[in-house]
Protein backbone atom coordinates (compact mmCIF):
# COMPACT_ATOMS: atom_id res chain seq x y z
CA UNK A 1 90.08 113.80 84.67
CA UNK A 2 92.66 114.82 87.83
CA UNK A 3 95.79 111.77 87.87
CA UNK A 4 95.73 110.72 91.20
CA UNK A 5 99.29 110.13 93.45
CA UNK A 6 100.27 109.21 96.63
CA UNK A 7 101.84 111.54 98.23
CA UNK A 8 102.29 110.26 101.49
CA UNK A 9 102.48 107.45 103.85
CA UNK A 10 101.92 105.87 107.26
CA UNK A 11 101.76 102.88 109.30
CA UNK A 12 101.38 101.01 112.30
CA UNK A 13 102.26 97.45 112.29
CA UNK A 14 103.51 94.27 113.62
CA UNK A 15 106.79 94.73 111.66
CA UNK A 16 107.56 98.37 112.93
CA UNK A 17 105.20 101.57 113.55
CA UNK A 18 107.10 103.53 110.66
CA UNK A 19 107.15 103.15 106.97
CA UNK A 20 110.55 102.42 106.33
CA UNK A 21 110.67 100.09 109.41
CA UNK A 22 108.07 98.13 107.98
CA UNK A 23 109.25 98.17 104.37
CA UNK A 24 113.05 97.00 105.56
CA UNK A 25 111.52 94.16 107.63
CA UNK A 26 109.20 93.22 104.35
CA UNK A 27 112.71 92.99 102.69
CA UNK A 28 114.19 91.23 104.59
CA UNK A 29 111.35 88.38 104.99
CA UNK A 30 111.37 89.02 108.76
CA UNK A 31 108.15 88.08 110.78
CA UNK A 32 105.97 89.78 112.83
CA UNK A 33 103.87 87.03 114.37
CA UNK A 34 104.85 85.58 117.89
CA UNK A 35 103.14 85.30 121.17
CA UNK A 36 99.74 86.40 122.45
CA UNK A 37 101.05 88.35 125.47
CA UNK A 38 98.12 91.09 125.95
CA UNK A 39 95.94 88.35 127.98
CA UNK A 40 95.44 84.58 128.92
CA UNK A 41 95.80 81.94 126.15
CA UNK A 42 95.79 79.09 128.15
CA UNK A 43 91.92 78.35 127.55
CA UNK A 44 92.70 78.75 123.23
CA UNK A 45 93.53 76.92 120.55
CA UNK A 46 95.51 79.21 118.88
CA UNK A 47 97.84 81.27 121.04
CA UNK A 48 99.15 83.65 118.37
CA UNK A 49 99.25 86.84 116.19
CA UNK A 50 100.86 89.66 114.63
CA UNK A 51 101.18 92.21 117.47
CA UNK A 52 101.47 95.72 116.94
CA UNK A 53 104.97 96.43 119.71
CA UNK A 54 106.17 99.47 121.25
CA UNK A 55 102.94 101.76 120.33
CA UNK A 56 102.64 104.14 123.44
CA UNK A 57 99.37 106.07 122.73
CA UNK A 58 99.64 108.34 125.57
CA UNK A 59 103.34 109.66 124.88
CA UNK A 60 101.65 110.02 121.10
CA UNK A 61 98.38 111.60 122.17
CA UNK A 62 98.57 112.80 125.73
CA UNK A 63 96.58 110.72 128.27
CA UNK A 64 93.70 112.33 128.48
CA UNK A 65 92.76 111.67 124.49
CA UNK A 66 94.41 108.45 124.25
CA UNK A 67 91.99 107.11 126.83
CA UNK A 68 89.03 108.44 124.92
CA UNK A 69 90.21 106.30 121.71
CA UNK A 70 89.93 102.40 121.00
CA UNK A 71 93.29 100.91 120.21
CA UNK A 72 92.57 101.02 116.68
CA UNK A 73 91.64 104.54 116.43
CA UNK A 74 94.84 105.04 118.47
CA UNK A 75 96.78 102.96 115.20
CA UNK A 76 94.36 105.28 112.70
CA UNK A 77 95.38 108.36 113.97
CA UNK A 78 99.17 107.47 114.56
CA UNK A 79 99.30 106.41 111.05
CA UNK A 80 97.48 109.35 109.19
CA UNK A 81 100.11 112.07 111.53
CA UNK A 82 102.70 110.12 109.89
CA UNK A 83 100.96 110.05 106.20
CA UNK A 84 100.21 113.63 106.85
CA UNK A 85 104.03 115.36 107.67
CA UNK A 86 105.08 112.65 105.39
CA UNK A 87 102.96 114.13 102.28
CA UNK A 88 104.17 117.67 103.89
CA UNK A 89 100.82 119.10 104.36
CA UNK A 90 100.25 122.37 106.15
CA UNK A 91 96.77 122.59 107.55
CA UNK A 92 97.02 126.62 107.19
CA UNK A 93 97.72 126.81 103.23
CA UNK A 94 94.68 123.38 102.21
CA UNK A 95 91.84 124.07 101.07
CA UNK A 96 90.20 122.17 103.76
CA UNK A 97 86.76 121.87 102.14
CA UNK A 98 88.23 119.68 99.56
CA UNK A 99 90.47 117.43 101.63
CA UNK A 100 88.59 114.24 102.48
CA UNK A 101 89.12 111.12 104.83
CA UNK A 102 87.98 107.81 103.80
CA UNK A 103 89.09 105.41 106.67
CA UNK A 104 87.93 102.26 107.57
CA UNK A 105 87.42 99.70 109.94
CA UNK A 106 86.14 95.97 110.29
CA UNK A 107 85.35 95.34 113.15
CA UNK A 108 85.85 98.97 115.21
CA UNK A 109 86.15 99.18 118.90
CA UNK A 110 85.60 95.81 119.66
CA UNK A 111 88.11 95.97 123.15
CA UNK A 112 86.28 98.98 124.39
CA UNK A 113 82.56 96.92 124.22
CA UNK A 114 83.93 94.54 125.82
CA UNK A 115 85.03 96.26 128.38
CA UNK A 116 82.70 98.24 129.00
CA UNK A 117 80.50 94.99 129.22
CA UNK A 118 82.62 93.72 131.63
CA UNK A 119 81.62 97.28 133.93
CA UNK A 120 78.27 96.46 133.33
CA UNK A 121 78.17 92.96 134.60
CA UNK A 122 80.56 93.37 137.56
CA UNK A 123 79.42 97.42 138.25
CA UNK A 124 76.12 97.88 137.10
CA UNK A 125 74.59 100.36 134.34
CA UNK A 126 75.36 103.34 136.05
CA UNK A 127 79.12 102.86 135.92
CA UNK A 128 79.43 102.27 132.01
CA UNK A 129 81.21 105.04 130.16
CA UNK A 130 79.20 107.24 128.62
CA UNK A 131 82.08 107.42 125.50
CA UNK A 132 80.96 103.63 125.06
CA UNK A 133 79.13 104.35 121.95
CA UNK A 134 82.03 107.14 120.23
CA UNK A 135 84.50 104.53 120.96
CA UNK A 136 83.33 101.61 119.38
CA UNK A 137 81.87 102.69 116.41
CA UNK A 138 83.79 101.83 113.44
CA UNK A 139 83.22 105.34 111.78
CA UNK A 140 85.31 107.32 114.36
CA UNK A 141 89.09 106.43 113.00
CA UNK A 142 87.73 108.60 110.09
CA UNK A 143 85.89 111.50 112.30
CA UNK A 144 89.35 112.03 114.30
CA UNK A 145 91.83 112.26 111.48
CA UNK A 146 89.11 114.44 110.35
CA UNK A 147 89.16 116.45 113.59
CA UNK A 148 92.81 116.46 114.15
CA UNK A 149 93.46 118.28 110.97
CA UNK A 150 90.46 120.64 110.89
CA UNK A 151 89.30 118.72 107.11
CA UNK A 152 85.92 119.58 106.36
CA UNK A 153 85.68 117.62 102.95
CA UNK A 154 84.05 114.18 101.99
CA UNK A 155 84.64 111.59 104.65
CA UNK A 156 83.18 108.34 105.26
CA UNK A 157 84.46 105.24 107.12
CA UNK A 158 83.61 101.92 104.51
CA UNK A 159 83.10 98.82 105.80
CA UNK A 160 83.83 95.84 103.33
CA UNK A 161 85.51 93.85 105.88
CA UNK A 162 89.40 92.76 105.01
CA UNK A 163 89.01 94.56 101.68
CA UNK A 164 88.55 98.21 103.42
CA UNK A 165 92.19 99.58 102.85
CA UNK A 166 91.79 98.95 98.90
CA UNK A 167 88.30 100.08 99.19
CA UNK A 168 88.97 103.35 100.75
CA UNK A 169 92.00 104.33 98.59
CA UNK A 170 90.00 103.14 95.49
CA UNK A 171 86.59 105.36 96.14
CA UNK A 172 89.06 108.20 97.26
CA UNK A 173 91.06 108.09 93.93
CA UNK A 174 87.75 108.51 92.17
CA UNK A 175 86.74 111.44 94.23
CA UNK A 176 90.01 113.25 93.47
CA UNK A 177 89.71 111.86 89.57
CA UNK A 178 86.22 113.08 89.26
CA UNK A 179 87.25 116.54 90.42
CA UNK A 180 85.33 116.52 93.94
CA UNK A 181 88.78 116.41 96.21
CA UNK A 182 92.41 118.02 96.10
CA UNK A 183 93.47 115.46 98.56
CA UNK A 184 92.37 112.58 100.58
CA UNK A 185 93.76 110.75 103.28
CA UNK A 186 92.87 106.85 103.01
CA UNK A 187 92.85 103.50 104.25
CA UNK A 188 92.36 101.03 107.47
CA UNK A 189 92.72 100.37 110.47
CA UNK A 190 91.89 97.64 112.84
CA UNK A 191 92.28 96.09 116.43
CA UNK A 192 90.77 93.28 117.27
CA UNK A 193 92.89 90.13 118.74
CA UNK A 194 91.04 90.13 121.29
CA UNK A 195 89.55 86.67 123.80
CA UNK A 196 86.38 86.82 121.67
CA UNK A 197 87.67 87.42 118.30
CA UNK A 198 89.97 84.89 118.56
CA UNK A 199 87.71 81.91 120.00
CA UNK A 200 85.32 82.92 117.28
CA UNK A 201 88.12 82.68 114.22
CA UNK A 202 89.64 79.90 115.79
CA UNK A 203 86.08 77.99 116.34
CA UNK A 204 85.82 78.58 112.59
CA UNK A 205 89.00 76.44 111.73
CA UNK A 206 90.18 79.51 110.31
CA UNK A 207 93.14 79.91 112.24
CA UNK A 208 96.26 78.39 112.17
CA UNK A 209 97.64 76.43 115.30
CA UNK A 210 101.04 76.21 115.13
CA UNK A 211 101.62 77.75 118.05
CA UNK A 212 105.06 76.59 118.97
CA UNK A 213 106.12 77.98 115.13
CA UNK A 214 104.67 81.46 115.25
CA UNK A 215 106.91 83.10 112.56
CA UNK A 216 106.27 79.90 110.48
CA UNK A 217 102.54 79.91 110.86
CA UNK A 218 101.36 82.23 108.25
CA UNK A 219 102.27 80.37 104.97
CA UNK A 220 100.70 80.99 102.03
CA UNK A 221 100.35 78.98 99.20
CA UNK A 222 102.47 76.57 100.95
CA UNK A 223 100.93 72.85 100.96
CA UNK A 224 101.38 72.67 104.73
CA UNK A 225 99.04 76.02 105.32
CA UNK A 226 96.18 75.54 108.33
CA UNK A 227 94.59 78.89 108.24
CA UNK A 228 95.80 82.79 108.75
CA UNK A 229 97.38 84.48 111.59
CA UNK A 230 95.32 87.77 113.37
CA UNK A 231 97.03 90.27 112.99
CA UNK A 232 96.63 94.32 114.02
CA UNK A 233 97.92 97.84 112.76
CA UNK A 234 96.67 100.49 110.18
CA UNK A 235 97.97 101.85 107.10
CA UNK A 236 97.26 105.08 105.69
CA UNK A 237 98.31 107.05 102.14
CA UNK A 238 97.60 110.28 101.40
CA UNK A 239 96.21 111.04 97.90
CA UNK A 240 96.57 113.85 96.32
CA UNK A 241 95.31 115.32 92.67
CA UNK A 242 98.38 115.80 90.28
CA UNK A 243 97.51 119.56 89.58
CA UNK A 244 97.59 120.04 93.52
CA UNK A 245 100.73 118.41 93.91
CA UNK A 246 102.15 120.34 91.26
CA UNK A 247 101.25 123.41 93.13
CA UNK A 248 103.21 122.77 96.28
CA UNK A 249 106.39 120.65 94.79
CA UNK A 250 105.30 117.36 96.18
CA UNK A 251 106.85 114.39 95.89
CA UNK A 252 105.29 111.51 94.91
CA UNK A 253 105.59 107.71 95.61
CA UNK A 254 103.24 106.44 93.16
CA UNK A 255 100.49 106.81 91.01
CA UNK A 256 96.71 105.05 91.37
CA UNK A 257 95.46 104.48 87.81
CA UNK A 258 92.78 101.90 88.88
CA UNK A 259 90.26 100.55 90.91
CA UNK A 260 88.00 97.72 90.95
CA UNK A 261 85.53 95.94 93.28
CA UNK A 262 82.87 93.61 92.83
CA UNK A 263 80.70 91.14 95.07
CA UNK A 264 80.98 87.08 95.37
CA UNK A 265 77.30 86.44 95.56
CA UNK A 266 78.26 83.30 97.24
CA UNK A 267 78.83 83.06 100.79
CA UNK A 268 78.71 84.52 104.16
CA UNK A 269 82.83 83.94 104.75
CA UNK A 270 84.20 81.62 102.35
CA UNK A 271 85.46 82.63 98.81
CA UNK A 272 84.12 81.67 94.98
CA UNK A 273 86.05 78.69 94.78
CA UNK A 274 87.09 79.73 91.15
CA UNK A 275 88.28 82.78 92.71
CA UNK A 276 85.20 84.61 90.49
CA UNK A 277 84.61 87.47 92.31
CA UNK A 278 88.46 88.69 92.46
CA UNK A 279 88.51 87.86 88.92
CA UNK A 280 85.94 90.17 87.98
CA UNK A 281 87.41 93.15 90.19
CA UNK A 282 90.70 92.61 89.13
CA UNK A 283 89.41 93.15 85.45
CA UNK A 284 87.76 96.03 86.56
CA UNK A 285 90.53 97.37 87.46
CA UNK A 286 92.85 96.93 84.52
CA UNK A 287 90.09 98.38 82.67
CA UNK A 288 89.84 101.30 84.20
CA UNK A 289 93.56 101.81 84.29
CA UNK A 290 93.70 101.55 80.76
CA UNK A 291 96.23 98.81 80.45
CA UNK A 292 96.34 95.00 79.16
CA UNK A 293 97.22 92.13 81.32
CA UNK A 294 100.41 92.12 79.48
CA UNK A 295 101.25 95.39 80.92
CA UNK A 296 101.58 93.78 84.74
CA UNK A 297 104.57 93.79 86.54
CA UNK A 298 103.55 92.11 89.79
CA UNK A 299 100.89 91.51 91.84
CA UNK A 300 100.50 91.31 95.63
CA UNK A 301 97.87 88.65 96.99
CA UNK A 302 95.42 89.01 99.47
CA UNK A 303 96.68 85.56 100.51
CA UNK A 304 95.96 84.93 104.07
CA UNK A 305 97.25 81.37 103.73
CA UNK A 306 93.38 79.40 104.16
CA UNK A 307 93.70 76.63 102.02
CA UNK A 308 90.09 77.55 99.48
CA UNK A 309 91.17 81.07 99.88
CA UNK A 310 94.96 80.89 98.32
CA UNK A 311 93.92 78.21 95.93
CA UNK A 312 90.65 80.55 94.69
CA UNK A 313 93.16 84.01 94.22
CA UNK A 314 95.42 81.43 92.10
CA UNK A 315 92.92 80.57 89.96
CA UNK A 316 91.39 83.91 89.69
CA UNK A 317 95.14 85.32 88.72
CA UNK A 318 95.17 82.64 85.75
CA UNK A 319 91.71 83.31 84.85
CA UNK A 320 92.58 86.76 84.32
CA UNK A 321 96.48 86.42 82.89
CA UNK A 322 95.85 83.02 81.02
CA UNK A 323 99.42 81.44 79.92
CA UNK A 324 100.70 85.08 81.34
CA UNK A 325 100.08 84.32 84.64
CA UNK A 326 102.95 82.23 84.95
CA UNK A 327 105.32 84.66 84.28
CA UNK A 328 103.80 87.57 86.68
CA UNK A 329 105.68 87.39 90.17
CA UNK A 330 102.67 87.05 92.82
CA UNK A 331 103.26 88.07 96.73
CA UNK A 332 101.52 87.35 99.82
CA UNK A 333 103.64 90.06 102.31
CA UNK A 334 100.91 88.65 104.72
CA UNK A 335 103.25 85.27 105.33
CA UNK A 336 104.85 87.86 107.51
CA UNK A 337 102.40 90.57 109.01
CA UNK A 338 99.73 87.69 109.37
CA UNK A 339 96.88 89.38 108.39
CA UNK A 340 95.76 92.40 109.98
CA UNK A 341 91.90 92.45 108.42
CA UNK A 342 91.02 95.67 107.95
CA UNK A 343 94.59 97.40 107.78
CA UNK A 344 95.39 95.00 105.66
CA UNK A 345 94.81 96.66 101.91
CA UNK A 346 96.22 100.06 103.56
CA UNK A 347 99.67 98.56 104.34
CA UNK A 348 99.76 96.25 101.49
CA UNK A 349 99.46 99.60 98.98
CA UNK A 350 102.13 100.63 101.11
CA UNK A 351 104.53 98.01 100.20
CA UNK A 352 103.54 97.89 96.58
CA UNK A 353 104.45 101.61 96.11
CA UNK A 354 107.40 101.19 98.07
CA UNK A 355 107.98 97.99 95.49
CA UNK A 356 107.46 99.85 92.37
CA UNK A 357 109.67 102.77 94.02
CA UNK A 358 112.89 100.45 94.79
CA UNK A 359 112.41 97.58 91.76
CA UNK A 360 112.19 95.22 94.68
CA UNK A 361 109.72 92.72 95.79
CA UNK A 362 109.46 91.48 98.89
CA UNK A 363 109.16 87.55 99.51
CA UNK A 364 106.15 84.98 100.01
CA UNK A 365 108.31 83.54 103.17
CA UNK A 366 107.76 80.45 104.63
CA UNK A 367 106.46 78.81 101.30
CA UNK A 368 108.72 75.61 101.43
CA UNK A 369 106.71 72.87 100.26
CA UNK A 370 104.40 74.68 97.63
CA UNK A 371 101.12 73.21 96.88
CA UNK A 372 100.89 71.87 93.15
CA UNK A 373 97.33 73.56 92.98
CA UNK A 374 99.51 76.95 93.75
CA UNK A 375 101.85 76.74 91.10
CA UNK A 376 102.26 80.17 90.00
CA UNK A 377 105.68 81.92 91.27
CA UNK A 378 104.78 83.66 94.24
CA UNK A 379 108.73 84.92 94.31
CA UNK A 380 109.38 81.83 97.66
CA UNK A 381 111.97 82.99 100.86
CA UNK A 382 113.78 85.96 99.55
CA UNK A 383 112.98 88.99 98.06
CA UNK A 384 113.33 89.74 94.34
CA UNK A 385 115.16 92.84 92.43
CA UNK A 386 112.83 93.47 88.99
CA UNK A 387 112.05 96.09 86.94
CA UNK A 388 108.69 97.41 87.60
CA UNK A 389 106.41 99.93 86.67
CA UNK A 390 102.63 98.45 87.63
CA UNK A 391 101.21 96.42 90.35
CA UNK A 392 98.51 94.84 91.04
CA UNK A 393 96.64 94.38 94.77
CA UNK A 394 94.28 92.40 95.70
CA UNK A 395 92.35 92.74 98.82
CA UNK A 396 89.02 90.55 99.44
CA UNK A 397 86.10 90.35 102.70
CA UNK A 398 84.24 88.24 104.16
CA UNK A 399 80.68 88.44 102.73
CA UNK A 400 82.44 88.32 99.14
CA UNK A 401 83.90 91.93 98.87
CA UNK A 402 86.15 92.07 96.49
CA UNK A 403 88.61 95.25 96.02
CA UNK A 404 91.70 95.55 93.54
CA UNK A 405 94.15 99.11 93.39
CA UNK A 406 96.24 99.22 90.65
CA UNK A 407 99.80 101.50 91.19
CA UNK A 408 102.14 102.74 88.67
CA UNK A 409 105.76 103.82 89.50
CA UNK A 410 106.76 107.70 88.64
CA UNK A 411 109.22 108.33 86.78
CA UNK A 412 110.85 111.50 88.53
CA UNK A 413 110.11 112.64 92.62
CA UNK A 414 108.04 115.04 91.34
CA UNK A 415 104.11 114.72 90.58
């Protein structure tokens, strides 16, 4: 079986719309959450999110096709040009038959149907666009990185809700592994603070409402936590077969050794309180790696700061680790992108191969007054130099989707 690398990288994100922008603000513990400013709050409860800033789709895209995207096919296909001449891929000497995309979304074009429901009821059916449909549908992030780079191989757009990035980059690994792809781009993207999505979460409880603290807001593990932060971007890895890296001199940022996903079976949106589910895919994972839970350097959370949904991971990790546990430096990077659903696994692989790359990792911030439930070291305020070689991350869905990636650091810039 192939070894699988990463071989590039992009992102769009509330911390910065490169790679190293967003790794340096991780590093720093700066915060990307602030102010709703993209339409009226007055009428919500919660009045803020992670923002993506300064993402001009038209100078990116020309005007014409950036007004025949959604927003977060806009943040796909920003993101995948940016994996793509990062990875140093040449359309013109691929194999494109065997170069895949496996991109997803959650919850797709959710700003075009609305307003393009909004034509409808003030305009009438004859004045909706006819690119309604194309827009919206959560498979076309995947279809346009596909068509933007002429790739004719395997590509699919899975939906498994905030666990899509690790999804995506975990079903693409075993496609390369298994001998079916040279190279495929991965990951998620998604879009949707929106007026709707937002009274929805918020009507939930889900959200948190400390509005006049944004950068504060998103706290995980912390005992003062009232719910995640919406947040919006994509993040997108290329992956790449060792043998065809080899070939063309690539470098290489980190290696995927395993994958593992399993299902809940307990609820529409709230997680096995015993964290059951992400304890079964993180074993999966391990297992297919290859490696013992002694051989874990870190692991990065899925951690949205909920109060059952911290408290489950925790007791999944310790599940898993036993005794070890305690000694394993857990992350949340999401107590400072706010979570950004399903982009989330996609940037969070990011900064775990960026991690593994630097012997850094980046801090839980905001975690002041730690819940005694929470008591494993989730490496508080400031990041942490270590010596590391694997990591661990953990992305998990509504509906119980469960999704784990494990990365392992190379040794030399070559694959």
């Amino acid at each position: 079986m192939e070894k699988v690398f990463i071989t590039g990288m992009g992102t769009v994100s509330p911390l910065g719309n490169t790679v190293e922008g967003y790794w340096e603000a991780l590093k720093r513990g700066a915060s990307g959450v602030g102010p709703i400013d993209r339409f009226d709050t007055e009428r919500h409860k919660t009045r803020i999110a992670g923002l993506v800033k300064d993402f001009d789709a038209e100078a990116l895209f020309g005007r014409k096709e950036a007004r025949r995207m959604d927003r977060f096919c806009q943040f796909a296909l920003a993101a995948a040009d940016q994996a793509w001449s990062d990875a140093g891929l040449d359309a013109d000497s691929i194999d494109a038959e065997r170069v895949g995309v496996y991109v997803g979304s959650g919850i797709g074009g959710l700003d075009t149907l609305l307003a393009q429901d909004a034509v409808l009821q003030e305009r009438g059916p004859d004045r909706v666009s006819p690119t309604l449909v194309p827009m919206m549908i959560a498979n076309m992030a995947a279809a346009m990185i596909s068509i933007r780079f002429g790739l004719h191989g395997p590509t699919m757009a899975p939906v498994t809700a905030c666990s899509i990035g690790n999804t995506s980059i975990g079903e693409a690994f075993r496609l390369i592994r298994y001998g079916l792809a040279d190279v495929v781009i991965a990951g998620g993207t998604e879009a949707a603070v929106n007026e709707i999505s937002l009274a929805s979460f918020s009507n939930a409880t889900a959200l948190s409402g400390r509005n006049d603290e944004p950068a504060k807001a998103s706290r995980p593990f912390d005992g003062g936590r009232d719910g995640f932060v919406m947040a919006e971007g994509a993040g997108i890895v290329v992956l790449e077969s060792e043998s065809h890296a080899r070939k063309r001199n690539a470098r290489t940022y980190a290696e995927v050794i395993g994958y593992g996903a399993s299902s809940d079976a307990y609820h529409m949106v709230a997680t096995h309180p015993e964290g059951y589910g992400p304890y079964l895919a993180m074993k999966a994972a391990l297992k297919e790696a290859g490696i013992g839970t002694e051989q874990v350097d870190v692991i990065f959370a899925h951690a949205t700061s909920t109060e059952l949904g911290d408290l489950s991971e925790t007791r999944a990790i310790k599940r898993l680790f036993g005794e070890r546990a305690y000694d394993i430096p857990v992350t949340a990077v999401k107590s400072m992108t706010g979570h950004m659903l399903g982009a989330a696994g996609g940037t969070q692989a990011i900064a775990l191969a960026k991690s593994l790359q630097e012997g850094l990792i980046p801090p839980t911030i905001n975690l002041e007054t730690p819940d005694p439930e929470c008591d494993l070291d989730y490496v508080p305020l400031a990041a942490r130099q270590a010596k590391l070689s694997i990591g661990v991350s953990n992305s998990f869905g509504f509906g119980g989707h469960n999704a784990v990636i494990v990365l392992k650091s190379v040794d030399s810039p070559q694959a």
